[in-house]
N, C-alpha and C. Protein backbone atom coordinates (compact mmCIF):
# COMPACT_ATOMS: atom_id res chain seq x y z
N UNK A 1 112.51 123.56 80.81
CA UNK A 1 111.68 123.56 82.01
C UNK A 1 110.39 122.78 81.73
N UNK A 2 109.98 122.12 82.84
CA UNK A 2 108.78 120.78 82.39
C UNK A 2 107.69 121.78 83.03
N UNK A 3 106.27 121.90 82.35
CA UNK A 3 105.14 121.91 83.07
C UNK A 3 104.77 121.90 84.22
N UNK A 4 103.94 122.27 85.30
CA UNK A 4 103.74 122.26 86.33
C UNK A 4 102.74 120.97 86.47
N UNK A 5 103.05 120.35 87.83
CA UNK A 5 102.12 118.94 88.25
C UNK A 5 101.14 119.84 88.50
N UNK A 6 100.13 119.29 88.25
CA UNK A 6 98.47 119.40 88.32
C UNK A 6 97.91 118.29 89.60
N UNK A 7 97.42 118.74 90.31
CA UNK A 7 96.65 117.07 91.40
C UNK A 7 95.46 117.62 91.12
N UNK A 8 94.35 116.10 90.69
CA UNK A 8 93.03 116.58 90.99
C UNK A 8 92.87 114.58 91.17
N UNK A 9 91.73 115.28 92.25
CA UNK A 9 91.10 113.80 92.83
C UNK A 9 89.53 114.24 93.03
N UNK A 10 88.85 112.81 92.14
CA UNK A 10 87.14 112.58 91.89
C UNK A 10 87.05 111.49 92.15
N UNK A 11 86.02 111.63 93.02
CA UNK A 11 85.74 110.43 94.10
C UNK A 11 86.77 109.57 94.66
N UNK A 12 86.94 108.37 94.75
CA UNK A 12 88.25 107.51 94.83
C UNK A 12 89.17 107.70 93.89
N UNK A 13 89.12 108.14 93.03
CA UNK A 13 90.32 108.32 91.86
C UNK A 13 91.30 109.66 91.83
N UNK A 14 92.55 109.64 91.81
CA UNK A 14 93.25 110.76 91.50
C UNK A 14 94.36 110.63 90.94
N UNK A 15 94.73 112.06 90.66
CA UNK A 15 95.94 111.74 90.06
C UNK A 15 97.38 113.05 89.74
N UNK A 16 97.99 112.83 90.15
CA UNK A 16 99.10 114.12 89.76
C UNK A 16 99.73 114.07 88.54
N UNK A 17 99.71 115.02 87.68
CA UNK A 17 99.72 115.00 85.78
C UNK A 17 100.45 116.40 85.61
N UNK A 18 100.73 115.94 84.45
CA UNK A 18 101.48 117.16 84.08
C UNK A 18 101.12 117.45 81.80
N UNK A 19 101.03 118.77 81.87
CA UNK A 19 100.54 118.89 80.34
C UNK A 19 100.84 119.66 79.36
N UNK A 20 101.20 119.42 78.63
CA UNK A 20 101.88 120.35 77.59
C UNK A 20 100.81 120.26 76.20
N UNK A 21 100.50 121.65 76.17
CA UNK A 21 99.95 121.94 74.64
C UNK A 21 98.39 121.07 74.66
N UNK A 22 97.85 120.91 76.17
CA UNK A 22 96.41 119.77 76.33
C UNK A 22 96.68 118.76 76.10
N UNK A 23 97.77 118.33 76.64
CA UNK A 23 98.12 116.71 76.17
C UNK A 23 98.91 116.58 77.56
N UNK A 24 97.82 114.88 77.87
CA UNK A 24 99.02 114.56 79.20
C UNK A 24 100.61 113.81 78.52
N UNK A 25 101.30 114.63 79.18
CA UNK A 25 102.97 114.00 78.77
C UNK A 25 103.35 113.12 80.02
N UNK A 26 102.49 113.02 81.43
CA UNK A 26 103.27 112.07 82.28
C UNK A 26 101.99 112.46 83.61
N UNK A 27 101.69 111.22 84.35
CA UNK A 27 101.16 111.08 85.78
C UNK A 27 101.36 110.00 86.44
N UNK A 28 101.26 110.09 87.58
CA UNK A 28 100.87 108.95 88.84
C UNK A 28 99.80 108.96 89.21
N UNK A 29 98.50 107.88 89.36
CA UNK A 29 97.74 107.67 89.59
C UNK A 29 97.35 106.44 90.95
N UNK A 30 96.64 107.07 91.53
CA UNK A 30 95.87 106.22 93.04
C UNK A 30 94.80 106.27 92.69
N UNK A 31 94.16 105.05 93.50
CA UNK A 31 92.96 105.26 94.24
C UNK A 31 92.95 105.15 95.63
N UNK A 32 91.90 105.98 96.13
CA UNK A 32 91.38 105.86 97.64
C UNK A 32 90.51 104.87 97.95
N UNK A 33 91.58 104.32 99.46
CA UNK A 33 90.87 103.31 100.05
C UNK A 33 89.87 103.50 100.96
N UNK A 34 90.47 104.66 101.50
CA UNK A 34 90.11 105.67 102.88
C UNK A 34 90.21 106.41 103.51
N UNK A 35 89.82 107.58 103.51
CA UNK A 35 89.90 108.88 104.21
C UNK A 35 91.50 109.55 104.22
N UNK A 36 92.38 108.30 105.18
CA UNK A 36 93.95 108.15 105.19
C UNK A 36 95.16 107.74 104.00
N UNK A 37 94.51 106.80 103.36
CA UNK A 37 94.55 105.85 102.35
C UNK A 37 94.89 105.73 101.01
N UNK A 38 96.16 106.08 100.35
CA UNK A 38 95.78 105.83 98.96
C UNK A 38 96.79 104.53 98.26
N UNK A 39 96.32 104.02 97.38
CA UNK A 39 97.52 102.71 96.72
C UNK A 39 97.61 103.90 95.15
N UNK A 40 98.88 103.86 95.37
CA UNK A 40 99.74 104.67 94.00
C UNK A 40 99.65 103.21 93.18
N UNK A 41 98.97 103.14 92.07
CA UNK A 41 99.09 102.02 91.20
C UNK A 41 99.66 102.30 89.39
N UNK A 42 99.86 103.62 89.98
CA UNK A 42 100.68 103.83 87.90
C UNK A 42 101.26 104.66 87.83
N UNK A 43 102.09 105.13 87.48
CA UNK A 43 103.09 106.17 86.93
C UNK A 43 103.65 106.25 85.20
N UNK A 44 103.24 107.25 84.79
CA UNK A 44 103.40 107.54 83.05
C UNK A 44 104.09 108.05 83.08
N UNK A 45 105.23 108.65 82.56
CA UNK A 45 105.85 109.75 81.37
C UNK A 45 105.79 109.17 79.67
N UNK A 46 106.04 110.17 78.79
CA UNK A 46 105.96 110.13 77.69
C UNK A 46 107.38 110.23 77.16
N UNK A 47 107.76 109.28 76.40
CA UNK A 47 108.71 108.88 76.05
C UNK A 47 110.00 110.13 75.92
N UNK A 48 109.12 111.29 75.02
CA UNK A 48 110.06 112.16 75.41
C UNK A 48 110.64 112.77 75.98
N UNK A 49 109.87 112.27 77.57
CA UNK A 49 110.57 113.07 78.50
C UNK A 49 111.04 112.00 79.68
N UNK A 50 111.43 111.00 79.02
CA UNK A 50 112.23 110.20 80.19
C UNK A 50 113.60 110.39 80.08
N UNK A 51 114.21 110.03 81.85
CA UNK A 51 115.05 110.26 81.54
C UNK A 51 115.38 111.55 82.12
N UNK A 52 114.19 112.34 82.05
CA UNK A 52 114.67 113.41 82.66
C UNK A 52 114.52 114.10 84.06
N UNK A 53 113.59 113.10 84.49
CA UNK A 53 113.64 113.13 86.20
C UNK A 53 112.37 113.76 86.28
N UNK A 54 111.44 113.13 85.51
CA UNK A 54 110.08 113.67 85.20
C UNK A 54 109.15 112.51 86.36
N UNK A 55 109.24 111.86 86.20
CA UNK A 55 108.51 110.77 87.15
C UNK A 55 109.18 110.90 88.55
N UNK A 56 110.61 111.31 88.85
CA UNK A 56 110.20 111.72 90.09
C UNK A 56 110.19 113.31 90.63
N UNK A 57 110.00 113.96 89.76
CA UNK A 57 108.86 114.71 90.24
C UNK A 57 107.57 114.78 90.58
N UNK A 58 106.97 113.88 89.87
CA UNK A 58 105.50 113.27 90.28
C UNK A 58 105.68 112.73 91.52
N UNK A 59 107.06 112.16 91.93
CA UNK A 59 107.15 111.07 93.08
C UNK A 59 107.15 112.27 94.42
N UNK A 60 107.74 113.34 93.87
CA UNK A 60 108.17 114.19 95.31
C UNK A 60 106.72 114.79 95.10
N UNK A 61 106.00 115.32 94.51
CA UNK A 61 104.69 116.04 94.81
C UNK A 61 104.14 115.23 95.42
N UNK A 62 104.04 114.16 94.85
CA UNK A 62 102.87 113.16 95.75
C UNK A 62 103.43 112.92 97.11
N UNK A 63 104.55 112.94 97.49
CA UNK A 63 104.89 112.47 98.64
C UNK A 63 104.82 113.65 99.62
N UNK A 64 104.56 114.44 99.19
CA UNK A 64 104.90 116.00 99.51
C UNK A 64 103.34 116.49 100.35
N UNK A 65 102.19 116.20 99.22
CA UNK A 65 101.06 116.21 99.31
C UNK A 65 100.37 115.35 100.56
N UNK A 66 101.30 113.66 100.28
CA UNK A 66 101.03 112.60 100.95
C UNK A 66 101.24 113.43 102.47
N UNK A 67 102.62 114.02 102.67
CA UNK A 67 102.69 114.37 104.39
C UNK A 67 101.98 115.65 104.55
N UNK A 68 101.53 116.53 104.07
CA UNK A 68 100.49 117.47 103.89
C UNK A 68 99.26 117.32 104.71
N UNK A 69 98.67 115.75 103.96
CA UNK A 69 97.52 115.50 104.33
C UNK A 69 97.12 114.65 105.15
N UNK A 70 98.12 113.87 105.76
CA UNK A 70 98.16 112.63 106.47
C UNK A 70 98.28 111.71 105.53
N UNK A 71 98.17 111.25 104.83
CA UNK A 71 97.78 110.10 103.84
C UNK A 71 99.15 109.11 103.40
N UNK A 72 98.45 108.05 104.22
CA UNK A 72 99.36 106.89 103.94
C UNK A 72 99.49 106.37 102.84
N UNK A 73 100.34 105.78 102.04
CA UNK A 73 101.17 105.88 100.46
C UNK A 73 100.87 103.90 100.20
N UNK A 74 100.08 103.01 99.96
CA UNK A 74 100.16 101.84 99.28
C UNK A 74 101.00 101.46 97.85
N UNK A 75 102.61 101.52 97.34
CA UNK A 75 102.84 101.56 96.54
C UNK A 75 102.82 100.30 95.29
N UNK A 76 101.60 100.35 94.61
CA UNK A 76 101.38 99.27 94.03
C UNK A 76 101.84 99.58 92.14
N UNK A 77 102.37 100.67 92.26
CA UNK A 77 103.41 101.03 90.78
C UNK A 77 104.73 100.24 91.04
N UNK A 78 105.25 99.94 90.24
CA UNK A 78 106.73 99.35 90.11
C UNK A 78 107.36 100.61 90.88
N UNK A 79 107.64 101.59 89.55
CA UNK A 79 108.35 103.06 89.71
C UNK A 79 108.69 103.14 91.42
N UNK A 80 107.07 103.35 91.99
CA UNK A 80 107.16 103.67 93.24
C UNK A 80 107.79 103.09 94.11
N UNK A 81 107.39 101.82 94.19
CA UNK A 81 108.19 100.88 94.99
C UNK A 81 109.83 101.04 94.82
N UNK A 82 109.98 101.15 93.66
CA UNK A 82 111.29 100.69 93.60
C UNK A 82 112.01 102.09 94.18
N UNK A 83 111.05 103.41 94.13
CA UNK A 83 111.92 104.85 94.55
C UNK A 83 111.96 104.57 96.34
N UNK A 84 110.85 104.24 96.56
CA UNK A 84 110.93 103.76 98.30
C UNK A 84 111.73 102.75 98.98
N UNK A 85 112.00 101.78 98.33
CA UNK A 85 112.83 100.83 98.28
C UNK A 85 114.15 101.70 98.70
N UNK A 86 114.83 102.60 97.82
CA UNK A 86 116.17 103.14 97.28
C UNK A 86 116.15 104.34 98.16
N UNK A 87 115.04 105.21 98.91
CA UNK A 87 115.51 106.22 99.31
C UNK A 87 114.59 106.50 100.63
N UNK A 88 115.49 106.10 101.09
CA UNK A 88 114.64 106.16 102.80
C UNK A 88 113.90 107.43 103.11
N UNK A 89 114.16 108.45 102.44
CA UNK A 89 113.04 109.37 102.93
C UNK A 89 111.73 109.58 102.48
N UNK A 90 111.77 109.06 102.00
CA UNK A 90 110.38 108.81 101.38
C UNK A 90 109.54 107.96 101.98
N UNK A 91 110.10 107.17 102.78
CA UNK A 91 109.33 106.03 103.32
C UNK A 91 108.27 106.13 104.33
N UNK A 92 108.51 107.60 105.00
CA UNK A 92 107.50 108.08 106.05
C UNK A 92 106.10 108.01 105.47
N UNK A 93 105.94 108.57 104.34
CA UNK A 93 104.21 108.31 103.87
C UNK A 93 103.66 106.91 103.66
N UNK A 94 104.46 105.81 103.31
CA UNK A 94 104.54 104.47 102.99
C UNK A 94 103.48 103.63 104.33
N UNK A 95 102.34 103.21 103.74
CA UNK A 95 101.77 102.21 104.47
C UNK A 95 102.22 100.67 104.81
């Protein structure tokens, strides 16, 4: 069983993470453009845990969060793009 995602966002910056033992093992990171607004520009896991469907779990929290709050999704990570690309439901938060 993996860690629980963590979201914390300071000022324009945020990010959904996950941690084992005080150590980040994997996140997706945005910044805010605007109020509505965020560009997803990175996604981590740690080697040992790829593979295991660790990054998209980061992908469904955030997207999860994303229709939560209103907040339109800029996907400027590879990862991301390429999960929006491949799975149409996801695409509703997508700016």
């Amino acid at each position: 069983m993996h860690p629980p995602i963590e979201h914390e966002e300071t000022g324009s910056r945020g990010a959904f993470r996950m941690q084992r033992d005080g150590r980040r093992v994997a996140e997706m990171t945005y910044s805010r453009t605007n109020p509505s607004l965020v560009v997803v520009d990175h996604t981590y896991v740690d080697p040992s845990l790829r593979g295991g469907g660790v990054a998209r779990q980061l992908l469904d929290t955030m997207v999860a969060w994303a229709r939560e709050t209103h907040t339109r999704v800029v996907p400027m990570c590879s990862y991301v793009q390429v999960q929006f690309d491949r799975d149409p439901s996801t695409r509703d938060v997508q700016a």
